[in-house]
Protein backbone atom coordinates (compact mmCIF):
# COMPACT_ATOMS: atom_id res chain seq x y z
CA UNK A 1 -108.00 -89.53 42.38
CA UNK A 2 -104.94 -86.89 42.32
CA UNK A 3 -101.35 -88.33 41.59
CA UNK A 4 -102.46 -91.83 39.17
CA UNK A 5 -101.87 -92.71 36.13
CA UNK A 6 -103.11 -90.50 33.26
CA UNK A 7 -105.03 -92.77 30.79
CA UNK A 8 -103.75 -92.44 27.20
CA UNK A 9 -105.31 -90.41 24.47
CA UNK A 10 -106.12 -93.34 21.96
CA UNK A 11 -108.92 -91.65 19.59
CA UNK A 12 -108.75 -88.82 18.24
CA UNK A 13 -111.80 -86.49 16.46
CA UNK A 14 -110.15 -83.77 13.95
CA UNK A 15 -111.05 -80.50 13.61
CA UNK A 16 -113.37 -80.50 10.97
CA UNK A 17 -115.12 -83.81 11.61
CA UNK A 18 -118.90 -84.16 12.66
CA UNK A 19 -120.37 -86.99 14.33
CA UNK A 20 -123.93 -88.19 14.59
CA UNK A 21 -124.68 -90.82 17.38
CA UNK A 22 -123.53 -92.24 20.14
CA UNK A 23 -119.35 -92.74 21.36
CA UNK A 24 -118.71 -94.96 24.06
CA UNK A 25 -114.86 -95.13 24.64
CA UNK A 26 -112.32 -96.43 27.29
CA UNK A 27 -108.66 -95.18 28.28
CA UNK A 28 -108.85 -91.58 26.47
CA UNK A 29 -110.45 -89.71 23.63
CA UNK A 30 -110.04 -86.03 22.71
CA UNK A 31 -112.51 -84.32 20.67
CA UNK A 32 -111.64 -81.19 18.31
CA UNK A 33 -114.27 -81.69 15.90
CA UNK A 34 -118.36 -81.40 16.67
CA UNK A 35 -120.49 -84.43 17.79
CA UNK A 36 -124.45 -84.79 18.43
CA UNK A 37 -124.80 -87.06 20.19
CA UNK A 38 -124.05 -89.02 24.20
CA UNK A 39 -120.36 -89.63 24.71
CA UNK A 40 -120.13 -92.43 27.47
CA UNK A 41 -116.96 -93.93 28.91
CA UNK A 42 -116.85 -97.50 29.60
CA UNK A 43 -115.25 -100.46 31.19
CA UNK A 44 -113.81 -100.56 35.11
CA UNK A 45 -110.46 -98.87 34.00
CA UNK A 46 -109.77 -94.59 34.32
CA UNK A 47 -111.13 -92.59 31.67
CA UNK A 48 -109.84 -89.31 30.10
CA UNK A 49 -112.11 -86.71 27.65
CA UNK A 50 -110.66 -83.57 26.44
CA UNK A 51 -112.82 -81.27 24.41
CA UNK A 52 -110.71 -78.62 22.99
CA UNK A 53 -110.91 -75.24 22.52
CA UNK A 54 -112.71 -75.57 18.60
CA UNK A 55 -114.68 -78.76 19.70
CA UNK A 56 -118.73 -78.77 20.02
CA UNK A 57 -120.69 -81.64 21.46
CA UNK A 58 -124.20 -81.84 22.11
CA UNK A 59 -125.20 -84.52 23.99
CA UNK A 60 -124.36 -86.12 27.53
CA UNK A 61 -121.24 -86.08 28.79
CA UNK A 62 -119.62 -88.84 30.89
CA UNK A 63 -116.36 -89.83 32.10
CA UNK A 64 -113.67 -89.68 34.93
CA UNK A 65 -111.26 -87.38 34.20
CA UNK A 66 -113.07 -84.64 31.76
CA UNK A 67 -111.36 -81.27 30.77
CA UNK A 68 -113.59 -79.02 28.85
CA UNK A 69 -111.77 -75.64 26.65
CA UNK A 70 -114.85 -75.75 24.20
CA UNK A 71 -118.87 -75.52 23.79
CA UNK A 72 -121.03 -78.74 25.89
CA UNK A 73 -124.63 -78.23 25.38
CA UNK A 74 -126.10 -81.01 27.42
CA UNK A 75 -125.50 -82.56 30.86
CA UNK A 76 -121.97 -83.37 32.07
CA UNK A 77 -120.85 -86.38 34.80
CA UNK A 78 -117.19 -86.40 35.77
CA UNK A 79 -116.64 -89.26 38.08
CA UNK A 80 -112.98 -88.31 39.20
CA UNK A 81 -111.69 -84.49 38.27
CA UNK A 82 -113.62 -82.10 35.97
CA UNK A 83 -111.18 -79.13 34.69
CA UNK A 84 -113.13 -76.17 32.96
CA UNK A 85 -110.37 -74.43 31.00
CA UNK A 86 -110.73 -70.54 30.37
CA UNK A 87 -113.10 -70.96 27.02
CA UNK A 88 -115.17 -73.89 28.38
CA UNK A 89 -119.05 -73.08 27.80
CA UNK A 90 -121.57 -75.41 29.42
CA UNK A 91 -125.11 -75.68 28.82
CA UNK A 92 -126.14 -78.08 31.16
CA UNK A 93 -126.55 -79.05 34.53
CA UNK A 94 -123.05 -80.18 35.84
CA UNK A 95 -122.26 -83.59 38.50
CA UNK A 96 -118.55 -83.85 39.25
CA UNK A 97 -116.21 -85.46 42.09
CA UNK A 98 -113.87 -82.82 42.20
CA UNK A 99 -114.03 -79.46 40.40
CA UNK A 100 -111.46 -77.06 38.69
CA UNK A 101 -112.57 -74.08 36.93
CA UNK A 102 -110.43 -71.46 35.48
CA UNK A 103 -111.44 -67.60 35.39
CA UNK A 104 -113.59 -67.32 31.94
CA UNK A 105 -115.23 -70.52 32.06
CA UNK A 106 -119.16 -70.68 32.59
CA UNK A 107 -121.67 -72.83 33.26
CA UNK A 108 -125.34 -72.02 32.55
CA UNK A 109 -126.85 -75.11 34.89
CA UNK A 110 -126.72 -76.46 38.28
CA UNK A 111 -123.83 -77.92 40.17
CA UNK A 112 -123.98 -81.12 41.93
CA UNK A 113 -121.40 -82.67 43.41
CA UNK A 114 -121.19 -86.72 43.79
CA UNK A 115 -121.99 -87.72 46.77
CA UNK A 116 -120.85 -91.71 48.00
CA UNK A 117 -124.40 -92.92 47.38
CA UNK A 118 -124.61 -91.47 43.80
CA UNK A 119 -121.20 -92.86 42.98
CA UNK A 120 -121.43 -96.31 41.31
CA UNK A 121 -120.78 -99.05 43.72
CA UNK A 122 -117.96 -101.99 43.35
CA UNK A 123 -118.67 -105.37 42.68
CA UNK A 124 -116.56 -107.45 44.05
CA UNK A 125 -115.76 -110.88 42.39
CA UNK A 126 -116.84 -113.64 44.42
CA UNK A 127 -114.12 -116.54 45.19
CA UNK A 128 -115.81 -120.23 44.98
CA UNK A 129 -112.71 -122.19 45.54
């Protein structure tokens, strides 16, 4: 969990922008801008969201590694490391692996943490040589 490989931040929403609808992303995405809508990381690989201090999303959140600074008004899943900066606002009930949360930040939900038998289990490929 701690100590690998940062995925990179490959998309980018401005300041500025609104989004409607769903986002399903993989490696990294940062959000400054507002979206309504679910924002789902995919494939097998480690995933990254930041949503800055000026961003907004309303939806479902879920990723690996998330670090909040802004305003999530829906439920949040981090599957590795969630990091609530000082101005992160959550309204929501909250499921996370591991947990950092800076002085300032609040949630208005419950906490969960992920237990084995909630995490997703690995399917391993089967050899038929």
């Amino acid at each position: 969990m701690f100590g690998k490989k940062t995925p990179a931040i490959r998309t980018l929403i401005g300041e500025g922008t609104v989004i409607n609808g769903e986002i399903k992303f993989a490696d990294g995405l940062r959000i400054d801008g507002e979206v309504v809508g679910n924002i789902t990381a995919t494939g097998d690989r480690r995933t990254m969201l930041v949503i800055s201090e000026k961003a907004k999303v309303s939806g479902r959140v879920r990723a690996g590694h998330v670090i909040i600074n802004g305003l999530v008004t829906g439920p949040v899943e981090s599957e590795d490391l969630l990091e609530l900066q000082p101005k992160a606002r959550i309204v929501g009930d909250v499921r996370y692996e591991a947990l950092e949360m800076h002085q300032g930040a609040t949630i208005d939900g419950e906490l969960h943490p992920l237990k084995a038998e909630d995490k997703p289990s690995l399917k391993l490929a089967a050899n038929n040589s």
